[in-house]
Each structure stands twice: as C-alpha cells, then as structure tokens.
PDB file of N, CA and C in Angstrom:
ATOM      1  N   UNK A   1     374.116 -94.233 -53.028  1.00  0.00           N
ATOM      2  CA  UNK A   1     374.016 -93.835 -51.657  1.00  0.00           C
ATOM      3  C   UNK A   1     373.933 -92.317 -51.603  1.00  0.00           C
ATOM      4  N   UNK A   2     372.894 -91.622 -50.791  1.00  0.00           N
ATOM      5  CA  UNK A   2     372.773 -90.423 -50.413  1.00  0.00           C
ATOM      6  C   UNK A   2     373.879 -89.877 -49.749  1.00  0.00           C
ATOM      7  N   UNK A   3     374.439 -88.868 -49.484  1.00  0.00           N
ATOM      8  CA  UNK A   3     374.963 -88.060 -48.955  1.00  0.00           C
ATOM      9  C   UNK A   3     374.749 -88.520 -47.256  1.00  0.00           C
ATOM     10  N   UNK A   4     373.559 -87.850 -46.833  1.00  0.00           N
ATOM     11  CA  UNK A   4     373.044 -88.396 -46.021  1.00  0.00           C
ATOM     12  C   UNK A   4     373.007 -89.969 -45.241  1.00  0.00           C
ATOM     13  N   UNK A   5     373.045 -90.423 -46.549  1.00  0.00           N
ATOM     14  CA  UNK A   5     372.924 -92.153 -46.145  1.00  0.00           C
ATOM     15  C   UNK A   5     374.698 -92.077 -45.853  1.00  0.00           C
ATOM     16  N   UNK A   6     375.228 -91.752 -46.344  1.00  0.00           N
ATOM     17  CA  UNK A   6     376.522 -92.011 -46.626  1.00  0.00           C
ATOM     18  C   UNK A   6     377.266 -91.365 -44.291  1.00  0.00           C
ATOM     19  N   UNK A   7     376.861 -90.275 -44.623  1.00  0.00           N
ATOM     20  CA  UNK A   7     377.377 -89.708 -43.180  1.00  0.00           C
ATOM     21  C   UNK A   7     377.045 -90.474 -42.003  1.00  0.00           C
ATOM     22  N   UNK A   8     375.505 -91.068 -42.333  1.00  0.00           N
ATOM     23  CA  UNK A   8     374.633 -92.096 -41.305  1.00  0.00           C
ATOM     24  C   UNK A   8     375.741 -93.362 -41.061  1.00  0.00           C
ATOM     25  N   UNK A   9     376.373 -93.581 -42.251  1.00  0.00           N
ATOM     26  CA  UNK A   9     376.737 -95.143 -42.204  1.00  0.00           C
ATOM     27  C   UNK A   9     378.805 -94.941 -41.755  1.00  0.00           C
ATOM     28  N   UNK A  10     378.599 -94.003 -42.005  1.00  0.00           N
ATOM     29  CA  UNK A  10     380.163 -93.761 -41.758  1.00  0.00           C
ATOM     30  C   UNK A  10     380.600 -92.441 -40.762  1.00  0.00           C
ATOM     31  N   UNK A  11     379.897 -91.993 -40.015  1.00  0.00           N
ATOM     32  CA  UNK A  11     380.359 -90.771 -39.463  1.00  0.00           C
ATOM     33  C   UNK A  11     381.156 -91.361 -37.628  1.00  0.00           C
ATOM     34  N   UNK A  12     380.412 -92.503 -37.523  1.00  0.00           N
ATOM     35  CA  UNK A  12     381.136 -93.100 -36.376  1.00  0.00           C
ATOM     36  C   UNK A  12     382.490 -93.355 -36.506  1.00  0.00           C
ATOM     37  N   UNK A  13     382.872 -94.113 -38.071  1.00  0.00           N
ATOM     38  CA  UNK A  13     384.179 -94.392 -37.872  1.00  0.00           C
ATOM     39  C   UNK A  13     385.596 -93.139 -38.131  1.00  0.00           C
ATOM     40  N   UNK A  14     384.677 -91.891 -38.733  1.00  0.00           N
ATOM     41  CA  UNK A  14     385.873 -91.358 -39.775  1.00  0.00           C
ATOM     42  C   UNK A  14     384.957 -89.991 -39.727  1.00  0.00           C
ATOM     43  N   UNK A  15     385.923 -89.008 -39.971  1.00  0.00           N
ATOM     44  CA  UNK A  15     385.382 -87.238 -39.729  1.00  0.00           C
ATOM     45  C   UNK A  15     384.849 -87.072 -41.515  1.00  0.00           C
ATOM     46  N   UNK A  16     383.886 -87.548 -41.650  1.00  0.00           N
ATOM     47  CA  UNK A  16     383.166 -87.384 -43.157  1.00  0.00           C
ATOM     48  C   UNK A  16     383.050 -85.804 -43.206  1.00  0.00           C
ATOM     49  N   UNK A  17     383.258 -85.076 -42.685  1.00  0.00           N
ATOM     50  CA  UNK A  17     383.812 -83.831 -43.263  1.00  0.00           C
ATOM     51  C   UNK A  17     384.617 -83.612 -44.061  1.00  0.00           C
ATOM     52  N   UNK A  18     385.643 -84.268 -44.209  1.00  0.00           N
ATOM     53  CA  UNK A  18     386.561 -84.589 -45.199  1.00  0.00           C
ATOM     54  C   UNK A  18     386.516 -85.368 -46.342  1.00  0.00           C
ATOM     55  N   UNK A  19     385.265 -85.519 -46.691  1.00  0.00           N
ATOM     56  CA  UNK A  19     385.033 -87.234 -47.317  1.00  0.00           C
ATOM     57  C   UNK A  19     385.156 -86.999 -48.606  1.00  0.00           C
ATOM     58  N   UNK A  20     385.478 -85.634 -49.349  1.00  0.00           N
ATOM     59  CA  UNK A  20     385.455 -85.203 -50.492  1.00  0.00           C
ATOM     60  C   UNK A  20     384.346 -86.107 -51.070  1.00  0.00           C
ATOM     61  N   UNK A  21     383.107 -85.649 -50.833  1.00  0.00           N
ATOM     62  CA  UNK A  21     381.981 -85.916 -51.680  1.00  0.00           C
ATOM     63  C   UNK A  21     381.741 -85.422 -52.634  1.00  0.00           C
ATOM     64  N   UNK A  22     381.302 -86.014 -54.121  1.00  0.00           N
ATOM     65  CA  UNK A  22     381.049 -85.177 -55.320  1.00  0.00           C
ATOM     66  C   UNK A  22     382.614 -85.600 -55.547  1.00  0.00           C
ATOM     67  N   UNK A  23     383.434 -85.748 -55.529  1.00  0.00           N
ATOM     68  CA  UNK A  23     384.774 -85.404 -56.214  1.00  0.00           C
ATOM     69  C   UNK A  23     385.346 -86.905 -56.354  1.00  0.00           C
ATOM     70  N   UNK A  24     386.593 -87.013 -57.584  1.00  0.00           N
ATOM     71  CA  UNK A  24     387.398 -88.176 -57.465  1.00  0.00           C
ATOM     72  C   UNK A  24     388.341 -88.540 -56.345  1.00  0.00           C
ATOM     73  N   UNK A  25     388.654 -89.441 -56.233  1.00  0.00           N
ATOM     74  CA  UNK A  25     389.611 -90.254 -55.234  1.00  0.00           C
ATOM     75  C   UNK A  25     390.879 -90.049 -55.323  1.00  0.00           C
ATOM     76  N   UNK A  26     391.474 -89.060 -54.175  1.00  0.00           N
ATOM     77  CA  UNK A  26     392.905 -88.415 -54.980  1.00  0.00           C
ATOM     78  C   UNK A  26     393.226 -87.286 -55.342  1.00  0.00           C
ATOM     79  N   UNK A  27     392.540 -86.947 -56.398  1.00  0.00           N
ATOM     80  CA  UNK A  27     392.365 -85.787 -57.197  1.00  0.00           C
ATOM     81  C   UNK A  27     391.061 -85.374 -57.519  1.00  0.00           C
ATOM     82  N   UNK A  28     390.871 -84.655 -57.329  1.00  0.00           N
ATOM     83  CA  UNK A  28     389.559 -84.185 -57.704  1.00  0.00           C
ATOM     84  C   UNK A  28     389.086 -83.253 -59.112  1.00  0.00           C
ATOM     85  N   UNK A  29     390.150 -83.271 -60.120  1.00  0.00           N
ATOM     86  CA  UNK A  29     390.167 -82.478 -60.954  1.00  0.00           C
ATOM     87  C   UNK A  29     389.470 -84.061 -61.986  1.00  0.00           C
ATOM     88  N   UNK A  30     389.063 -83.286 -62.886  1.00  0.00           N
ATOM     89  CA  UNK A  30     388.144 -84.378 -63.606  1.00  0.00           C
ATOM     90  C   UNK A  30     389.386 -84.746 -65.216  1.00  0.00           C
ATOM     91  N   UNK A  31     390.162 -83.616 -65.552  1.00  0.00           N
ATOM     92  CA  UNK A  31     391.310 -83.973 -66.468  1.00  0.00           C
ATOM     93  C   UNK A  31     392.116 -83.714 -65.639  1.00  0.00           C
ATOM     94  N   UNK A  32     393.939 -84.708 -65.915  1.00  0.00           N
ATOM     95  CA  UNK A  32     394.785 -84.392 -65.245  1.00  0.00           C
ATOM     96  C   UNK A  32     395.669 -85.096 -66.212  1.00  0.00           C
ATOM     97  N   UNK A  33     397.059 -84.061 -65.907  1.00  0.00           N
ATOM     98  CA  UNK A  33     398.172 -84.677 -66.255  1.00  0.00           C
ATOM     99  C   UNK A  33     398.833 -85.982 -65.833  1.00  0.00           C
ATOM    100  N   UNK A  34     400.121 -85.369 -65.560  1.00  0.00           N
ATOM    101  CA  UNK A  34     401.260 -86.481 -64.678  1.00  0.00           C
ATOM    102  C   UNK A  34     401.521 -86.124 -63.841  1.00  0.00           C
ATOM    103  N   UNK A  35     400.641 -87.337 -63.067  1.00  0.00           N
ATOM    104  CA  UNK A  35     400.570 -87.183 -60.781  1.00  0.00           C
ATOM    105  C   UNK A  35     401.940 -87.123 -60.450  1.00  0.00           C
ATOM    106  N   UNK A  36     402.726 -86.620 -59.652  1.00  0.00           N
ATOM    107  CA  UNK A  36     403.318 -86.737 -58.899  1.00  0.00           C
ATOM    108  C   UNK A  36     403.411 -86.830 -57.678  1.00  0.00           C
ATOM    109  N   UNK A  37     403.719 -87.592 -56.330  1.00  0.00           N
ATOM    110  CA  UNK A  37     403.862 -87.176 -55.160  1.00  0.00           C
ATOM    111  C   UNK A  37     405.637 -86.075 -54.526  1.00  0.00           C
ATOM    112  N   UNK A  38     404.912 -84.822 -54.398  1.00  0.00           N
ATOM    113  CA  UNK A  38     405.915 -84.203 -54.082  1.00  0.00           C
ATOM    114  C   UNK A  38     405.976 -83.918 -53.022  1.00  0.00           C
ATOM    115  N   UNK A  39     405.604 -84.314 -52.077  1.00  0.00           N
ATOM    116  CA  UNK A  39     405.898 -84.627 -50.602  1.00  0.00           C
ATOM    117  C   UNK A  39     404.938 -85.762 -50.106  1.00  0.00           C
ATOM    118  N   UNK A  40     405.594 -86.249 -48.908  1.00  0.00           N
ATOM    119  CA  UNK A  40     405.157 -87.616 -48.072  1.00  0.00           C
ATOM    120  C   UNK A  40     406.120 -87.579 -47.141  1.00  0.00           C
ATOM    121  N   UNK A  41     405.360 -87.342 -46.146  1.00  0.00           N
ATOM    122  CA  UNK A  41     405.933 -86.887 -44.618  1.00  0.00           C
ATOM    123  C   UNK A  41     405.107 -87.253 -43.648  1.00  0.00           C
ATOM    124  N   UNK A  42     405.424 -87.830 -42.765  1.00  0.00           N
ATOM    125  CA  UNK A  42     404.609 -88.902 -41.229  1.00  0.00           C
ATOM    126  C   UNK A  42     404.440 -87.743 -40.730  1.00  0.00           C
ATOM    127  N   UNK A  43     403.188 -88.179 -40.171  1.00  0.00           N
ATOM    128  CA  UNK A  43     402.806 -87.193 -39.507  1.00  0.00           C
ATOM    129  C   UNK A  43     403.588 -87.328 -38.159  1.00  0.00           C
ATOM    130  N   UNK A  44     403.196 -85.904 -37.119  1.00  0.00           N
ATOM    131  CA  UNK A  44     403.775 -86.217 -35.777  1.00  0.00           C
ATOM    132  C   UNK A  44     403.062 -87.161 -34.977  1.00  0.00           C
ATOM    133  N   UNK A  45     402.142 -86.559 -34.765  1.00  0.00           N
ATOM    134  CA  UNK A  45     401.110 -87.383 -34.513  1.00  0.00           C
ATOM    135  C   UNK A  45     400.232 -88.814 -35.049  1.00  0.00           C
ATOM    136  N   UNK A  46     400.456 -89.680 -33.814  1.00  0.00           N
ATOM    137  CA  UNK A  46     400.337 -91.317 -34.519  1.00  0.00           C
ATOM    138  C   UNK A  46     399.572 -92.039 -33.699  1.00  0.00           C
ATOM    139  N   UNK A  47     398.266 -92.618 -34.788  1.00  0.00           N
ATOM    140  CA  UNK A  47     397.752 -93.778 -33.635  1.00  0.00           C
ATOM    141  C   UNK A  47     398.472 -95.097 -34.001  1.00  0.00           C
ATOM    142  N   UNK A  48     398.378 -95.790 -32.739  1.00  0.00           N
ATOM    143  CA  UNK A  48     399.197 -97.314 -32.510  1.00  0.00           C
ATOM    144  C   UNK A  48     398.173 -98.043 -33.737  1.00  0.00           C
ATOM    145  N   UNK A  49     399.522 -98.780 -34.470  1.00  0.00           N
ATOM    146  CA  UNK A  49     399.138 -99.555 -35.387  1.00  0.00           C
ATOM    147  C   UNK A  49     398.771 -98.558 -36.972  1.00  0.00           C
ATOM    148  N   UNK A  50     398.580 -97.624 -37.020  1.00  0.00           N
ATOM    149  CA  UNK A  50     398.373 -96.927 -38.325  1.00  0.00           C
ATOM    150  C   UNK A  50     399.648 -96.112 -38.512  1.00  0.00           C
ATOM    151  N   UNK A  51     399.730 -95.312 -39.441  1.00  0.00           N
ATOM    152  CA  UNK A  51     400.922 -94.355 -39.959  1.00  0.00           C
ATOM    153  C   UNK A  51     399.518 -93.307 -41.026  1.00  0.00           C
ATOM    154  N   UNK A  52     399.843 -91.905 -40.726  1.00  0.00           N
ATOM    155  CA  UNK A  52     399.454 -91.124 -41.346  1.00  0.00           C
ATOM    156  C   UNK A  52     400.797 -90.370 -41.983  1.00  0.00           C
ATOM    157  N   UNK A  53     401.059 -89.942 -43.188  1.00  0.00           N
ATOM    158  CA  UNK A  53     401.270 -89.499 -43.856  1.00  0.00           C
ATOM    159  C   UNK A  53     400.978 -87.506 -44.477  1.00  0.00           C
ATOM    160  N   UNK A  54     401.791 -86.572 -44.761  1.00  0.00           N
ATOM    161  CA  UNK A  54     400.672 -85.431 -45.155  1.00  0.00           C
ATOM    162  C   UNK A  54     401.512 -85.501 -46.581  1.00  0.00           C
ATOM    163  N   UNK A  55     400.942 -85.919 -47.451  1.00  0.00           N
ATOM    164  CA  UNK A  55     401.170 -85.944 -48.916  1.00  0.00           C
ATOM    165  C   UNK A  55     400.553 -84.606 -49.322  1.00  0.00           C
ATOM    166  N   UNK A  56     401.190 -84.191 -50.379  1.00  0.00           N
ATOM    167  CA  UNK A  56     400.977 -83.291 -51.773  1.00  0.00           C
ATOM    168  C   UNK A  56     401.461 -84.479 -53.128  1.00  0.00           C
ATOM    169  N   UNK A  57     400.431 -84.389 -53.573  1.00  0.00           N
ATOM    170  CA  UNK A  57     399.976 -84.757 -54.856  1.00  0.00           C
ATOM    171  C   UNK A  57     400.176 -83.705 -56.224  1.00  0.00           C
ATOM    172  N   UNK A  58     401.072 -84.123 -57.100  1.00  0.00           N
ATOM    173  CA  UNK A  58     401.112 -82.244 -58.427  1.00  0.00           C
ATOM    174  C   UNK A  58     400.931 -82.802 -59.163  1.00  0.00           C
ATOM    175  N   UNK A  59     399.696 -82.225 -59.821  1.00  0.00           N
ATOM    176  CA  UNK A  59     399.499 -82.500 -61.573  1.00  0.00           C
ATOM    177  C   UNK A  59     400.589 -81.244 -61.726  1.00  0.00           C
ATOM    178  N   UNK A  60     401.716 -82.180 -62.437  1.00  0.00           N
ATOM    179  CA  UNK A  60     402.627 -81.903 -63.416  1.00  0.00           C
ATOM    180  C   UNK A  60     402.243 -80.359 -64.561  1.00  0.00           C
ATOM    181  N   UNK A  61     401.457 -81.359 -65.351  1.00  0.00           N
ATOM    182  CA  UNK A  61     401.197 -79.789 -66.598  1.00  0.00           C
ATOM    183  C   UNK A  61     399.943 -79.017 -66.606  1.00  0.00           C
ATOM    184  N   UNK A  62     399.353 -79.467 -65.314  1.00  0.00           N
ATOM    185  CA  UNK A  62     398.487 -78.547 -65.140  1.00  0.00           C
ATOM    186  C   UNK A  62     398.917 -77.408 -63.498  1.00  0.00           C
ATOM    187  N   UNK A  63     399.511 -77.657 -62.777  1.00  0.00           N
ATOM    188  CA  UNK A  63     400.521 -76.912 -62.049  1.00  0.00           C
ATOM    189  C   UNK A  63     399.677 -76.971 -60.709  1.00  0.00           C
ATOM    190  N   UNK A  64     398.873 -77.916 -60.599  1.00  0.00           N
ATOM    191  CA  UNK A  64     398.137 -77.796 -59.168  1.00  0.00           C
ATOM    192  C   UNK A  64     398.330 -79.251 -58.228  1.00  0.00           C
ATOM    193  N   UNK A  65     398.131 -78.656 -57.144  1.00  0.00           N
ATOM    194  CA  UNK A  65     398.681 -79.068 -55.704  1.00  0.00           C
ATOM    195  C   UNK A  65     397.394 -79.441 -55.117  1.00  0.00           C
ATOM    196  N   UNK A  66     397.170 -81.079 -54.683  1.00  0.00           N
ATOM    197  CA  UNK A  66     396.122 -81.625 -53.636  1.00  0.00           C
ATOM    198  C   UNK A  66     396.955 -82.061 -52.742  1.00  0.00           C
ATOM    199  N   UNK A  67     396.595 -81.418 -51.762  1.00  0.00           N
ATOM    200  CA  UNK A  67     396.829 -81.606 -50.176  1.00  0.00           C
ATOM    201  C   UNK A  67     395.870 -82.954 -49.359  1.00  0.00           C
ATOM    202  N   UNK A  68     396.407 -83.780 -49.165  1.00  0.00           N
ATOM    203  CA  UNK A  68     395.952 -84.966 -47.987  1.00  0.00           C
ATOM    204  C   UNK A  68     396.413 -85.380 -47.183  1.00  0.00           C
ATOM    205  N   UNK A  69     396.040 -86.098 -46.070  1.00  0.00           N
ATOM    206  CA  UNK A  69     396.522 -86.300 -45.231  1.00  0.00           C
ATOM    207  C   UNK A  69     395.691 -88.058 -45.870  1.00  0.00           C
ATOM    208  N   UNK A  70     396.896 -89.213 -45.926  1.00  0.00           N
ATOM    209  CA  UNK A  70     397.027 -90.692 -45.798  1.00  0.00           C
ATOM    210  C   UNK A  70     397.131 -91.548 -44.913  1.00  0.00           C
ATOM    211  N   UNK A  71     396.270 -92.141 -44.399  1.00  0.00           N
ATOM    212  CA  UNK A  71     396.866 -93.085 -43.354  1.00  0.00           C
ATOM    213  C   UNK A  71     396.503 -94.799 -44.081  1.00  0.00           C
ATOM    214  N   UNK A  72     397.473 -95.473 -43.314  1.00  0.00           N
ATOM    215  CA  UNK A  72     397.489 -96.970 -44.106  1.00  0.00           C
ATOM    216  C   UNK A  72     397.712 -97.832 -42.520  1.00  0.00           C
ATOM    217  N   UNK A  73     397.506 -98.453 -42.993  1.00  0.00           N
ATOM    218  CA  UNK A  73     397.763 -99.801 -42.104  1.00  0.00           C
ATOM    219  C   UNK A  73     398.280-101.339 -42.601  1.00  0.00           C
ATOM    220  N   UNK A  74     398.835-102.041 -41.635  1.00  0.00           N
ATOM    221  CA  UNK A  74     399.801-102.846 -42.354  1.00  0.00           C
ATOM    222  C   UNK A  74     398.793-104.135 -42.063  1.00  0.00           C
ATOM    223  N   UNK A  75     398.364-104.529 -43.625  1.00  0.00           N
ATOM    224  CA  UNK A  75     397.788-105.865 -43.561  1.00  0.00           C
ATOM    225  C   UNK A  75     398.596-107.003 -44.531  1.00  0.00           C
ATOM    226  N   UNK A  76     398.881-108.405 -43.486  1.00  0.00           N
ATOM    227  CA  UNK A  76     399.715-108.856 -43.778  1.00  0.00           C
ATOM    228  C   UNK A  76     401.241-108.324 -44.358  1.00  0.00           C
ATOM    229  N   UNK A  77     401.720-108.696 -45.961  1.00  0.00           N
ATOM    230  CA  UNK A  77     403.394-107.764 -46.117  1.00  0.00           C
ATOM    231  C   UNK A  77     402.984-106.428 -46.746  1.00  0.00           C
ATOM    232  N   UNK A  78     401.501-106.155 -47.111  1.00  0.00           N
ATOM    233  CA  UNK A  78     401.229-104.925 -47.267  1.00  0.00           C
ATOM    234  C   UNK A  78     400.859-103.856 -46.710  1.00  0.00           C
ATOM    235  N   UNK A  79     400.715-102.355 -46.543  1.00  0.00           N
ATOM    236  CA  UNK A  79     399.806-101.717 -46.267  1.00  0.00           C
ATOM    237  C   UNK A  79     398.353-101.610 -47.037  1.00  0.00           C
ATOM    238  N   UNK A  80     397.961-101.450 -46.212  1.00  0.00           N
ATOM    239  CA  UNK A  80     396.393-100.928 -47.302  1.00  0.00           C
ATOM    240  C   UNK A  80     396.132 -99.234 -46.729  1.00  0.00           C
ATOM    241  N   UNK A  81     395.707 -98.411 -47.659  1.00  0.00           N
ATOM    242  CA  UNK A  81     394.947 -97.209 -47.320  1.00  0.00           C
ATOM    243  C   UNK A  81     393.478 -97.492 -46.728  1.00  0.00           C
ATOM    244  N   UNK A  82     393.669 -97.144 -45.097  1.00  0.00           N
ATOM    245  CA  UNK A  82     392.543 -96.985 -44.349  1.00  0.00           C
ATOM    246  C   UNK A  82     391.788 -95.736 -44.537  1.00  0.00           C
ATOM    247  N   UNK A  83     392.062 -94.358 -44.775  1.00  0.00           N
ATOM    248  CA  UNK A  83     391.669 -93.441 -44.505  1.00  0.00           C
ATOM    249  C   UNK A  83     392.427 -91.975 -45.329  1.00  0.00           C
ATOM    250  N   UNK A  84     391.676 -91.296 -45.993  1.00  0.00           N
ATOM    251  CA  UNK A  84     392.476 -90.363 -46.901  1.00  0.00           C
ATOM    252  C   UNK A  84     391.585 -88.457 -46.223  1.00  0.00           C
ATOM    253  N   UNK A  85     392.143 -87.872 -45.574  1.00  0.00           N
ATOM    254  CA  UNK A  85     391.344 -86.430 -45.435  1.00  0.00           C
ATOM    255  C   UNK A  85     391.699 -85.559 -46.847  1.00  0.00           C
ATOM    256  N   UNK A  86     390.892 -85.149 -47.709  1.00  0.00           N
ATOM    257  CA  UNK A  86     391.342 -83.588 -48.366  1.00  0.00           C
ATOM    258  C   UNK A  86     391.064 -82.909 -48.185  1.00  0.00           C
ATOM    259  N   UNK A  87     392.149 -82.095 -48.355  1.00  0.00           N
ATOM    260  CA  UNK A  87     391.534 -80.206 -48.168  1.00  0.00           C
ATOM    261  C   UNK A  87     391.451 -79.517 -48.909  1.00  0.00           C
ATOM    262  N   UNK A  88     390.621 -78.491 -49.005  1.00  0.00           N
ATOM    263  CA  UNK A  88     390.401 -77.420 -50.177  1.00  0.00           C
ATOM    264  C   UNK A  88     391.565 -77.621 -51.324  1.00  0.00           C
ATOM    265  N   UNK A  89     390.953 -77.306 -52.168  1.00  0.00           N
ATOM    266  CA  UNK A  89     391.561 -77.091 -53.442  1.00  0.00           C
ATOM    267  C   UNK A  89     392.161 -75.437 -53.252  1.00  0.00           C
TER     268      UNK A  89
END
C-alpha cells in the first residue's frame, strides 16, 4: 500500500499524521534492547467507551525514550489496541 493509498483509506477514521509511516510498531529503532514501559498514565481526556493512555516506552541499553499516546478498547474480557499516536523521536 502507498502512502497515499494508505491516508485515502484511513484518514477518516484516525489523524494519519501520526501514523509513523516508514517506521516499526512501537519503536521505531530498527535494533533495540530491553523495552520497558516507564510510564502509563490515562489520559485526561476520554472518549466514552475507549481509554487512552500517554506511555513512554525505554530501550533499556540503548537509553532512548518513545513517546505515545495508546488507546484500547474493551473487547469482550480483553482490551485490544485501537489506536497508537507517535511523536518525534
């Protein structure tokens, strides 16, 4: 899928500005240590029925920090991840 194709097919549901294109899911570093989540905090702001989250993510021995914002939703006894924003590295 194009870039293009990609914004066409998804820009209604979700701010594909954020869509970290080109990059991995998560992390975007192509080697990595040991992930940690060192913060996970609800956001203030909430739509009915979802929970967003603003996680930091640390590669451990490489000493860097991905910033996202998570939101999940509760299907059946699970959540599932609906929606992940990143920001700059």
């Amino acid at each position: 899928m194009t870039e293009e194709e990609f914004v066409e097919k998804w820009s209604s549901t979700y701010d594909v500005r954020y869509a970290g294109i080109s990059y991995g899911f998560l992390i975007s570093a192509q080697d990595w240590g040991k992930i940690e989540v060192t913060r996970c905090v609800p956001k203030a702001k909430q739509i009915p029925g979802e929970i967003t989250f603003e996680v930091i993510l640390t590669d451990i021995p490489y000493k860097m920090d991905y910033k996202r914002d998570i939101t999940v939703i509760p299907v059946g006894k699970a959540y599932l991840i609906k929606n992940v924003v990143e920001y700059g590295e």
